[in-house]
Protein backbone atom coordinates (compact mmCIF):
# COMPACT_ATOMS: atom_id res chain seq x y z
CA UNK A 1 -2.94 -26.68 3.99
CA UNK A 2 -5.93 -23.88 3.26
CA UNK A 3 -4.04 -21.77 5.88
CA UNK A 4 -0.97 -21.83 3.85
CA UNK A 5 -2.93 -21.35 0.87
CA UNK A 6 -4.52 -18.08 2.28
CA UNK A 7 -1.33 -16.32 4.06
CA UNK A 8 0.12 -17.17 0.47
CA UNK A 9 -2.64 -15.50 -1.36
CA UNK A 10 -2.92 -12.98 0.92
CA UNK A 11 0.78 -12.04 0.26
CA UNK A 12 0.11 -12.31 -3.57
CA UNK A 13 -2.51 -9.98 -3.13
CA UNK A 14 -0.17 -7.38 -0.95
CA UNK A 15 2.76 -7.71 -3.32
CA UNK A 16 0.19 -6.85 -6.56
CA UNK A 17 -1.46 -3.38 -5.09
CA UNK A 18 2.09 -2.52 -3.94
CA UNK A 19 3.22 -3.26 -7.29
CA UNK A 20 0.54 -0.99 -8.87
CA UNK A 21 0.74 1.48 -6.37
CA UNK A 22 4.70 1.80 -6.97
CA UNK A 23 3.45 2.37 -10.75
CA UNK A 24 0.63 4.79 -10.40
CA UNK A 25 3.62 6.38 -8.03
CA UNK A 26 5.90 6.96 -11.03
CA UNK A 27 3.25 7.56 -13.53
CA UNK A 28 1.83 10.39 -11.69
CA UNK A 29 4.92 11.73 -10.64
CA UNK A 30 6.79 11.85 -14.07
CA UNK A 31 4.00 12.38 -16.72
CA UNK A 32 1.08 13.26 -15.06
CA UNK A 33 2.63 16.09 -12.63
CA UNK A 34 0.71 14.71 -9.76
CA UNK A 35 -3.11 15.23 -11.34
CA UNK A 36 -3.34 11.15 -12.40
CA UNK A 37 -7.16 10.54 -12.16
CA UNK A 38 -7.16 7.72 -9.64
CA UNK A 39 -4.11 7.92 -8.06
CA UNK A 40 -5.43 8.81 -4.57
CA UNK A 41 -7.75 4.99 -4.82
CA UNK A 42 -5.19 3.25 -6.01
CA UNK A 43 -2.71 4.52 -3.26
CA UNK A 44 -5.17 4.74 -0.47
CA UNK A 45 -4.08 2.09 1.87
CA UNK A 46 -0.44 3.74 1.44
CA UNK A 47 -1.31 7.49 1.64
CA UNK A 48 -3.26 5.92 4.91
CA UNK A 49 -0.28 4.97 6.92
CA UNK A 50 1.78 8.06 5.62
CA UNK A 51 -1.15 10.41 7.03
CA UNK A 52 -1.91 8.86 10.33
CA UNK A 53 1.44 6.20 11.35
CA UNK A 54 4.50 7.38 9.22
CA UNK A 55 3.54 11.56 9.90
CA UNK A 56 3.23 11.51 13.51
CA UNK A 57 6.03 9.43 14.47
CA UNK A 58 8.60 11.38 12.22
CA UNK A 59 8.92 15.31 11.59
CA UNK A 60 8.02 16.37 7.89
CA UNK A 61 12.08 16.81 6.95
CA UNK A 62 12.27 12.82 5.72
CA UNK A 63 14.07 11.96 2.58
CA UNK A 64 11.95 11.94 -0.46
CA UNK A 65 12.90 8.13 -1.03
CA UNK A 66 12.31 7.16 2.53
CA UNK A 67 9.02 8.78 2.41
CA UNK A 68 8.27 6.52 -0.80
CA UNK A 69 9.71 3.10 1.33
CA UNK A 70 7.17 3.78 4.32
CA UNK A 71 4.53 4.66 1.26
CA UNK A 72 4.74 1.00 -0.20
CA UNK A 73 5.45 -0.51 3.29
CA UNK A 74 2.23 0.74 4.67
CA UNK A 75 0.39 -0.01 1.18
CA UNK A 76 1.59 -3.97 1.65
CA UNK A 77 1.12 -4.01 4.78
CA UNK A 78 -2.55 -2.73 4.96
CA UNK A 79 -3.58 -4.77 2.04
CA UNK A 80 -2.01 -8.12 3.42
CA UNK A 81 -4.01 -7.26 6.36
CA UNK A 82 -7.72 -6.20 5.24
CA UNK A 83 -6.62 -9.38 2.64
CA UNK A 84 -6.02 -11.93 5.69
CA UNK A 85 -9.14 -10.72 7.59
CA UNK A 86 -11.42 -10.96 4.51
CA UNK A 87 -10.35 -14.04 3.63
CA UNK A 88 -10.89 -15.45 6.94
CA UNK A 89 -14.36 -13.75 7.28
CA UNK A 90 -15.03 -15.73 4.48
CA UNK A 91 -13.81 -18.89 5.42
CA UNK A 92 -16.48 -18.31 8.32
């Protein structure tokens, strides 16, 4: 039952930072023209899979919403996963 618990509050966690992320995305990108103080943190895990997963594998010519799917892909995915190996560091 506590693994359950976990993978389910580890996917809580994921789906609220890609939530804010997606946010902060349109925030900065429609009112703040891209100078949002904190949108690099809040984006991080996101911006970290574009930079060294998404870039390499594709060329640079990607559609702007693609580029925005593999954004909030990578920033659940990271974030489910340093979620799921803190909590089980915890757990001991």
């Amino acid at each position: 039952m506590q693994i359950t618990n976990s993978v389910s509050l580890s996917f809580l966690i994921a789906s609220i930072a890609t939530i804010l992320g997606l946010i902060a995305f349109v925030l900065n990108w429609n009112f703040f023209d891209g100078n949002m103080s904190g949108y690099q943190i809040l984006l991080f895990p996101g911006n970290l899979t574009l930079t060294y997963i998404w870039h390499p594998l594709f060329t640079e010519e990607l559609n702007f919403w693609l580029k925005l799917k593999f954004l909030l892909f990578g920033q659940f995915g990271v974030v489910l996963i340093c979620t799921r190996l803190i909590l089980k560091a915890l757990k001991g």
